[in-house]
C-alpha atoms as a PDB file:
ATOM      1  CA  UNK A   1      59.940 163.904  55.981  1.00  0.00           C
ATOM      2  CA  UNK A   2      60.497 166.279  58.975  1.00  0.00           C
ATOM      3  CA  UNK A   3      61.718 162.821  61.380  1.00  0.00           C
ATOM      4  CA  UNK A   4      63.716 161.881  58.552  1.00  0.00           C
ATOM      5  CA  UNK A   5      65.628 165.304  58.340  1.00  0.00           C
ATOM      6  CA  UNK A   6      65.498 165.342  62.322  1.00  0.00           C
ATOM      7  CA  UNK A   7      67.438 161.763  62.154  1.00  0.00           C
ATOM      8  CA  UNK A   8      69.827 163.066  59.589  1.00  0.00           C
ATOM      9  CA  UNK A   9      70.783 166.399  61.575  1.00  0.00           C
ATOM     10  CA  UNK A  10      70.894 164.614  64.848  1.00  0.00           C
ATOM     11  CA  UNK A  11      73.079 161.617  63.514  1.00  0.00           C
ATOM     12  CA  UNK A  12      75.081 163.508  61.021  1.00  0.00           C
ATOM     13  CA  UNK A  13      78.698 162.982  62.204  1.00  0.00           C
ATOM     14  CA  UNK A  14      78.113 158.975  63.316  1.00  0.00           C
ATOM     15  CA  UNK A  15      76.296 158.739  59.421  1.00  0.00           C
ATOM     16  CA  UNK A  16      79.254 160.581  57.737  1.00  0.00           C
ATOM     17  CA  UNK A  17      81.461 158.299  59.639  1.00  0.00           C
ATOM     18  CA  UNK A  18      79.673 155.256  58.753  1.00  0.00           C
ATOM     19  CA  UNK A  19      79.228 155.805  54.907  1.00  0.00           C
ATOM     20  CA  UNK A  20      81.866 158.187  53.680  1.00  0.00           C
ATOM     21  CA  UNK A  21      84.115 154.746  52.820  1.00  0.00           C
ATOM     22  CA  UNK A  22      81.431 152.802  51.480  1.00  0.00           C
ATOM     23  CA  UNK A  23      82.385 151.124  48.103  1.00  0.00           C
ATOM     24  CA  UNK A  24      80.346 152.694  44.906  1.00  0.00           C
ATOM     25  CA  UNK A  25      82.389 152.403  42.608  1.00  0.00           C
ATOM     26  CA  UNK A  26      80.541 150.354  40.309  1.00  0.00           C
ATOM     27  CA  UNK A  27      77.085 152.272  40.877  1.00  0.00           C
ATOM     28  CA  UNK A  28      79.416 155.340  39.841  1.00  0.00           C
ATOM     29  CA  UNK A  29      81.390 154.003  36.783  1.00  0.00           C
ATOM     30  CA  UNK A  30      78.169 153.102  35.159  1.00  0.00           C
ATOM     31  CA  UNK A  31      76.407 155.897  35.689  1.00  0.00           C
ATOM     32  CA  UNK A  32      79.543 157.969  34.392  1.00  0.00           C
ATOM     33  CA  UNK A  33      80.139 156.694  31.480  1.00  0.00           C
ATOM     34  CA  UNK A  34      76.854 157.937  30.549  1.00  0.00           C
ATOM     35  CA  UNK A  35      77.919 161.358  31.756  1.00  0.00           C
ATOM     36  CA  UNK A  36      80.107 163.441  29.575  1.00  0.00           C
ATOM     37  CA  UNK A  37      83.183 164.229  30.286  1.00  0.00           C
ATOM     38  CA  UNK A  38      83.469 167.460  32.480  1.00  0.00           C
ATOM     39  CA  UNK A  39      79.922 167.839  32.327  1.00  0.00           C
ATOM     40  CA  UNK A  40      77.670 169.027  35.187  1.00  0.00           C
ATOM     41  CA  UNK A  41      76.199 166.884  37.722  1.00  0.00           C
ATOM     42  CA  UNK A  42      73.780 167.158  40.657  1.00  0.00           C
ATOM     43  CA  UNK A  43      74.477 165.463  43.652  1.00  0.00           C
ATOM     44  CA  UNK A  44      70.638 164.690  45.280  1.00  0.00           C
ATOM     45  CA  UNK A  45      71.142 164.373  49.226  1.00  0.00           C
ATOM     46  CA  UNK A  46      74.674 164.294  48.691  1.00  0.00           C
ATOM     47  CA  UNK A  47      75.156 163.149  52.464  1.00  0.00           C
ATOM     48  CA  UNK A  48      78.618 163.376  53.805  1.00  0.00           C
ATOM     49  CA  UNK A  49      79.657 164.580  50.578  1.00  0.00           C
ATOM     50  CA  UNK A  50      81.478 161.000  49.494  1.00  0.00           C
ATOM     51  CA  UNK A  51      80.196 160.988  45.687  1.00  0.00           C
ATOM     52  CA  UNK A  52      80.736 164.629  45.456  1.00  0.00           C
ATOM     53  CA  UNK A  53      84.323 164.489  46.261  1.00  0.00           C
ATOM     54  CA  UNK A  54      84.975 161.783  43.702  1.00  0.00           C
ATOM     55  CA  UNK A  55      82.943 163.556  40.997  1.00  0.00           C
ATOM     56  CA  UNK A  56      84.724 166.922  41.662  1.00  0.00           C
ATOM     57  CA  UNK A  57      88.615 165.028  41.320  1.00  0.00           C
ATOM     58  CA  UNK A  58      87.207 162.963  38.349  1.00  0.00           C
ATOM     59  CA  UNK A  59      87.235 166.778  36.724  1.00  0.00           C
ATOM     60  CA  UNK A  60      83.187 166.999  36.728  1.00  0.00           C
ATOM     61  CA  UNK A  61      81.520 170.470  38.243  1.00  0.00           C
ATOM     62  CA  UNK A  62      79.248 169.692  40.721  1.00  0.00           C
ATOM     63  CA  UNK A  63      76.039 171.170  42.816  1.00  0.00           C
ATOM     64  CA  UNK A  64      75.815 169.398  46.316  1.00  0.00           C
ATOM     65  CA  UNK A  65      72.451 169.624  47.480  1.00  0.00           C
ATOM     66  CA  UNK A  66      71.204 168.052  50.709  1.00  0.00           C
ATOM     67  CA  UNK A  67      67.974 168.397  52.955  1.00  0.00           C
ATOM     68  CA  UNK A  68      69.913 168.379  56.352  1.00  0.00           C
ATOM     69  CA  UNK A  69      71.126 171.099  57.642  1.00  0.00           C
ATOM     70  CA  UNK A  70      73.985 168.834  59.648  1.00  0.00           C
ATOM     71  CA  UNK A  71      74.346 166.681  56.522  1.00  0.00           C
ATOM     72  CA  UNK A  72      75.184 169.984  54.347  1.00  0.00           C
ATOM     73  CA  UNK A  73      77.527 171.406  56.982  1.00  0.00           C
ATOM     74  CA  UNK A  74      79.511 168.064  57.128  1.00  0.00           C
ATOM     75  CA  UNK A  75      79.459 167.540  52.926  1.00  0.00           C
ATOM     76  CA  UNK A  76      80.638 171.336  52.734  1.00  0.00           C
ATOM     77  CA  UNK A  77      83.616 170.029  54.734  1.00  0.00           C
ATOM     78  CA  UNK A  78      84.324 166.982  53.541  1.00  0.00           C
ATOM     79  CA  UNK A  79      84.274 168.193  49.504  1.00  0.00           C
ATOM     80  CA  UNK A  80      85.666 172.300  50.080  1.00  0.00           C
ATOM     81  CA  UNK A  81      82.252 173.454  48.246  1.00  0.00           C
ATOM     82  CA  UNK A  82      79.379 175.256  49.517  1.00  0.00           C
ATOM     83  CA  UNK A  83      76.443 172.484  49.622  1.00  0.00           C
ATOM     84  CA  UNK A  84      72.700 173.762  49.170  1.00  0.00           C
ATOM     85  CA  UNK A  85      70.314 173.283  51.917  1.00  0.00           C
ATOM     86  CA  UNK A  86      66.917 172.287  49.954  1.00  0.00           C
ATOM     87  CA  UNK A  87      64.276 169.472  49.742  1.00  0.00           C
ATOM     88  CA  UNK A  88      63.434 167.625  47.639  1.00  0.00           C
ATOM     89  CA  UNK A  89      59.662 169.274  46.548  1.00  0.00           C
ATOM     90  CA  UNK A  90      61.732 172.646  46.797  1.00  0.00           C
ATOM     91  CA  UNK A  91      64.289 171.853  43.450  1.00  0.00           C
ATOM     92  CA  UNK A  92      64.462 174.610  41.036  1.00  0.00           C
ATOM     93  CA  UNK A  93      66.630 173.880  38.417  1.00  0.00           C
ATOM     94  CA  UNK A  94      65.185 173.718  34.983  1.00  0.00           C
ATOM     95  CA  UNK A  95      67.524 172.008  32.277  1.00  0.00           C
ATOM     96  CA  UNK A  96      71.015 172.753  34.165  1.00  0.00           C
ATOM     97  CA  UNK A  97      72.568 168.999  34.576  1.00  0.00           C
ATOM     98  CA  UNK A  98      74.321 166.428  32.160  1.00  0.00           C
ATOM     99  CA  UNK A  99      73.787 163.983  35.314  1.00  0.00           C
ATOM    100  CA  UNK A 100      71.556 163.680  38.628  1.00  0.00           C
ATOM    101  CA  UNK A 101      73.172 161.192  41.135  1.00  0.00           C
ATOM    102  CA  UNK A 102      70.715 160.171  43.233  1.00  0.00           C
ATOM    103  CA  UNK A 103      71.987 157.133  45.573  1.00  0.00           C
ATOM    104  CA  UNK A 104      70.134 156.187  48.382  1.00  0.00           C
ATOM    105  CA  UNK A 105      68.008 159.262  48.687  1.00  0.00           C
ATOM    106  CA  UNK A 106      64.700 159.101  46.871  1.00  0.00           C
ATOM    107  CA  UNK A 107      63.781 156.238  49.005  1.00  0.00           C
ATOM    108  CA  UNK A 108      63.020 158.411  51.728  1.00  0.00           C
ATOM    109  CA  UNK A 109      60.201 160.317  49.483  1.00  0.00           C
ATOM    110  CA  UNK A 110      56.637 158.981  50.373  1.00  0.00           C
ATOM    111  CA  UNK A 111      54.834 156.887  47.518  1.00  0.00           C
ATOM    112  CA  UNK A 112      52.297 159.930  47.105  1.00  0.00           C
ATOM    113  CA  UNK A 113      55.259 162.493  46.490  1.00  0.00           C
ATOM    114  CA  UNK A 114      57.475 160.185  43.771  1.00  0.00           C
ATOM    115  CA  UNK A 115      55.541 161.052  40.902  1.00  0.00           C
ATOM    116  CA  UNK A 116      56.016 165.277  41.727  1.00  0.00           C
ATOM    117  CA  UNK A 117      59.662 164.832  43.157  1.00  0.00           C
ATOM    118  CA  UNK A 118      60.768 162.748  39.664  1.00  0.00           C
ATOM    119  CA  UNK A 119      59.013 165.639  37.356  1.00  0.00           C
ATOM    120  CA  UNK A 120      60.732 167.772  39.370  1.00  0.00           C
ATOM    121  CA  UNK A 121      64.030 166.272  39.128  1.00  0.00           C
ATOM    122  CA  UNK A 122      63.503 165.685  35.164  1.00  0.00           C
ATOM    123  CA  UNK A 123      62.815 169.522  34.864  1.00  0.00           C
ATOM    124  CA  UNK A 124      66.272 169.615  36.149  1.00  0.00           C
ATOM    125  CA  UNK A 125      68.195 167.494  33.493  1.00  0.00           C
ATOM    126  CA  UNK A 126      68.937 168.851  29.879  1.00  0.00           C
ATOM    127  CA  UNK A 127      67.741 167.163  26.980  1.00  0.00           C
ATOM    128  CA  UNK A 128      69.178 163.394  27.391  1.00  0.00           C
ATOM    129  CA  UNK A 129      70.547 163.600  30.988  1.00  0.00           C
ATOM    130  CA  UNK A 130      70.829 160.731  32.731  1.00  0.00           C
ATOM    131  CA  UNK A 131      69.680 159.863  36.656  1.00  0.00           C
ATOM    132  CA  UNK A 132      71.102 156.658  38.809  1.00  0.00           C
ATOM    133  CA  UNK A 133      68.833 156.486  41.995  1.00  0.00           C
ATOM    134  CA  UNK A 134      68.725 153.462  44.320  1.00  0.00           C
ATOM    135  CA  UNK A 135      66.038 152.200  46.831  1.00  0.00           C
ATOM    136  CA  UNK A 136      66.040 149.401  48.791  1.00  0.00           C
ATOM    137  CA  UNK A 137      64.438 146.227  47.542  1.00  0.00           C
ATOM    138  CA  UNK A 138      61.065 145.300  48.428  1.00  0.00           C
ATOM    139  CA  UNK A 139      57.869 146.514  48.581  1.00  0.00           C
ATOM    140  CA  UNK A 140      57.793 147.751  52.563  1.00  0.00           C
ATOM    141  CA  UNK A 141      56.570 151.489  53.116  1.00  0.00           C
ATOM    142  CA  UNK A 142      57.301 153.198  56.371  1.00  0.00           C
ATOM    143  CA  UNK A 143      59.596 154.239  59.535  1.00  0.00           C
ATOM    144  CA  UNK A 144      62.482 152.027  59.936  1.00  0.00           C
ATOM    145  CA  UNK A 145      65.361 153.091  62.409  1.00  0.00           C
ATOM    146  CA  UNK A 146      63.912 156.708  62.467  1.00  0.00           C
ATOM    147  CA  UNK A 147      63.161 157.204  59.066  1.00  0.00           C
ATOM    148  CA  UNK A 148      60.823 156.853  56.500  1.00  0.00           C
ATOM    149  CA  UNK A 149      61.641 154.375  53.418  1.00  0.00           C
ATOM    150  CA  UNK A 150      59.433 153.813  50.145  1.00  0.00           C
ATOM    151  CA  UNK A 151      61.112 150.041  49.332  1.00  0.00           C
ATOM    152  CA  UNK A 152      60.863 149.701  45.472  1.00  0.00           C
ATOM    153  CA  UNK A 153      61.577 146.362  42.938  1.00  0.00           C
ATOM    154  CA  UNK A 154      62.662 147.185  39.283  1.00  0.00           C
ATOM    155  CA  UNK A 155      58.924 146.873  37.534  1.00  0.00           C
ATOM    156  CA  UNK A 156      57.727 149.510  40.245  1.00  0.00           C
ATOM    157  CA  UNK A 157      61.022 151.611  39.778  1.00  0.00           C
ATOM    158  CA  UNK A 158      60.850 151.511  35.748  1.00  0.00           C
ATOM    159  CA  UNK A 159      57.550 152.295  35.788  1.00  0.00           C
ATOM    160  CA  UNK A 160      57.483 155.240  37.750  1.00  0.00           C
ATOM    161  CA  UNK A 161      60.411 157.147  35.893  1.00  0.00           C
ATOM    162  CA  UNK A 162      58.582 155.470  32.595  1.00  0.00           C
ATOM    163  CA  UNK A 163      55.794 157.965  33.351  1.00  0.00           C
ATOM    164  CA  UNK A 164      57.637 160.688  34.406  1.00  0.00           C
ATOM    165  CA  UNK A 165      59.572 160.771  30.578  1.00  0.00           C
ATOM    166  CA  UNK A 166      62.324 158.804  31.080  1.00  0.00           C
ATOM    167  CA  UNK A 167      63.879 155.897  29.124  1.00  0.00           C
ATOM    168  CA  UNK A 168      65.375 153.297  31.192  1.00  0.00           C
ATOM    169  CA  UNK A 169      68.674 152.448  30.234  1.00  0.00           C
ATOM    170  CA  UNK A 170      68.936 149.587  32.896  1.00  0.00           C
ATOM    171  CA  UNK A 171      67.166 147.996  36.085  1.00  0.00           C
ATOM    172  CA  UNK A 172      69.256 145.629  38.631  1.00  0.00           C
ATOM    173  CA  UNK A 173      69.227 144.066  41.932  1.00  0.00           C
ATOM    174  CA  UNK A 174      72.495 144.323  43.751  1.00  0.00           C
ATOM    175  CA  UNK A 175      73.706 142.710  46.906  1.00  0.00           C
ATOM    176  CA  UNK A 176      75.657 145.405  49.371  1.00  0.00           C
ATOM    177  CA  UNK A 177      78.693 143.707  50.932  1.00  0.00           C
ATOM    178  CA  UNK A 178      79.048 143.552  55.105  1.00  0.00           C
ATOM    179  CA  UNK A 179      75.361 143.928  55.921  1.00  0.00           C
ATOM    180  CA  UNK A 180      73.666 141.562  53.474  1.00  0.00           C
ATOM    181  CA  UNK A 181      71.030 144.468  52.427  1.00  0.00           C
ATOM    182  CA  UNK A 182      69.275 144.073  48.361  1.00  0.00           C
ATOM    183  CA  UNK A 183      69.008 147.088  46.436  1.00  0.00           C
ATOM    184  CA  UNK A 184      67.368 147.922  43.535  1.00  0.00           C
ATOM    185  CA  UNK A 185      68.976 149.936  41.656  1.00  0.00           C
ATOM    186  CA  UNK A 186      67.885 152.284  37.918  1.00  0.00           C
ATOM    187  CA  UNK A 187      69.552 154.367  35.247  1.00  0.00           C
ATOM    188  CA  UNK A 188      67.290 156.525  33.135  1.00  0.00           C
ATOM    189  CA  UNK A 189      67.470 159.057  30.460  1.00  0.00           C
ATOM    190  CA  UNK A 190      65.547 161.654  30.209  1.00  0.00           C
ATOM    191  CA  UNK A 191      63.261 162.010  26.774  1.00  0.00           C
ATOM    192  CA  UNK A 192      62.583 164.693  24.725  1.00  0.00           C
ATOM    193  CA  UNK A 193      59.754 167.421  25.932  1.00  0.00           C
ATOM    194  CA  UNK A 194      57.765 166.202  22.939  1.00  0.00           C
ATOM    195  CA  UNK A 195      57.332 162.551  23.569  1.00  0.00           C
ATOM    196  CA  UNK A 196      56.384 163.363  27.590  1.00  0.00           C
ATOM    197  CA  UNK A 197      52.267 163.716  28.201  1.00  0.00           C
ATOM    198  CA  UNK A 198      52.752 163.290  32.242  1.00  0.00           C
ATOM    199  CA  UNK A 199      52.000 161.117  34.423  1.00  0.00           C
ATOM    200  CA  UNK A 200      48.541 159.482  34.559  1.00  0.00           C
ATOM    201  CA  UNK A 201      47.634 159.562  38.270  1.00  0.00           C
ATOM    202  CA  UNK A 202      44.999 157.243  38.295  1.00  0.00           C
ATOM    203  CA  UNK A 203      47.051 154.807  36.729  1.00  0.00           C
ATOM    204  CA  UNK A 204      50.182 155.315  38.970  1.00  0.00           C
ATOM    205  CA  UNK A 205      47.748 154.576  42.146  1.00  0.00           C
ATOM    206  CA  UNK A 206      46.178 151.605  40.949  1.00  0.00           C
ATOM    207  CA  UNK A 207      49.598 150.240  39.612  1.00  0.00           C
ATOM    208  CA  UNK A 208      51.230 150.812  43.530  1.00  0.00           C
ATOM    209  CA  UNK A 209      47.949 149.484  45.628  1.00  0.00           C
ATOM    210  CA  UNK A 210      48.142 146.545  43.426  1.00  0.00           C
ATOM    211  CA  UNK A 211      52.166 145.936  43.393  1.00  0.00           C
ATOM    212  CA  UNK A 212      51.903 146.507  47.287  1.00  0.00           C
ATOM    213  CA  UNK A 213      48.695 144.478  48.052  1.00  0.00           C
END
């Protein structure tokens, strides 16, 4: 991850400028209208800080967390909050969010790392959160324009978070306008502790050498 942090703090003000007008909405209205109203929501490499503004005048409390130290500076001025500087494998939060917003972030988390990085996130929802994360389509691992990518397709993506102890609510592919890039896209609630045995690593391996083969 380190070139994909050193990308992100040496790029921080061009990426802000590129993506804080990028058009969400619908990713957002459908993952909050799973989200009660005013709850608590964590904003996963929050970036410039775009969905974190929106959340915070939509009248939801929010915790901006980012792994780039340039990315956090820029968020923490674009929303007025203090934004946490913290990776991924670091998160610490056990049961403290209605809502983890995780758009186009995850996909820079090695295949190896997933399975630990989505426990680690579920530790973080209460009891029936919900997550939205997004990773681009395919099944392509490795550096592209500086940065590492894990490229997922629903049936990967569902069965990942399926192991982890998550329900999915929803799978989809999605088109995004102006540079003709596919996306797959998830929503996922989180199941009770009871139902959740782990993942089964030697499962999870075979599953991605044979979906990537």
């Amino acid at each position: 991850m380190d070139g994909t942090l050193d990308y992100y703090d040496e790029n921080s003000e061009e990426y802000s400028e590129r993506t804080l007008g990028a058009d969400v909405s619908e990713l957002r209205d459908r993952f909050l209208s799973l989200v009660p109203g005013g709850g608590r929501i964590l904003d996963l490499g929050c970036g410039s800080g775009r969905d974190t503004a929106f959340f915070l005048g939509a009248g939801y409390e929010v915790v901006a967390v980012d792994g780039s130290a340039g990315m956090c500076r820029i968020a923490s001025r674009n929303t007025g909050i203090p934004v946490r500087r913290i990776l991924f494998s670091q998160l610490d939060y056990v049961e403290e969010f209605d809502g983890v917003w995780a758009c186009s972030s995850l996909l820079h988390v090695p295949s190896s790392e997933l399975p630990s990085t989505i426990s680690l996130v579920r530790r973080s929802l209460k009891p029936g959160g919900v997550i939205h994360t997004s990773f681009r389509l395919g099944d392509f691992e490795g550096d592209r324009d500086g940065r590492h990518y894990t490229d997922l397709n629903p049936d990967r993506l569902s069965y990942l978070f399926g192991c982890a102890g998550f329900e999915v609510i929803d799978t989809w592919e999605s088109l995004e306008k102006g540079r003709e890039m596919r996306w797959c896209n998830g929503l996922f609630r989180k199941r009770p502790n009871d139902v959740f045995s782990g993942f089964r690593s030697s499962g999870y391996h075979h599953y991605i050498v044979e979906a990537t083969s």
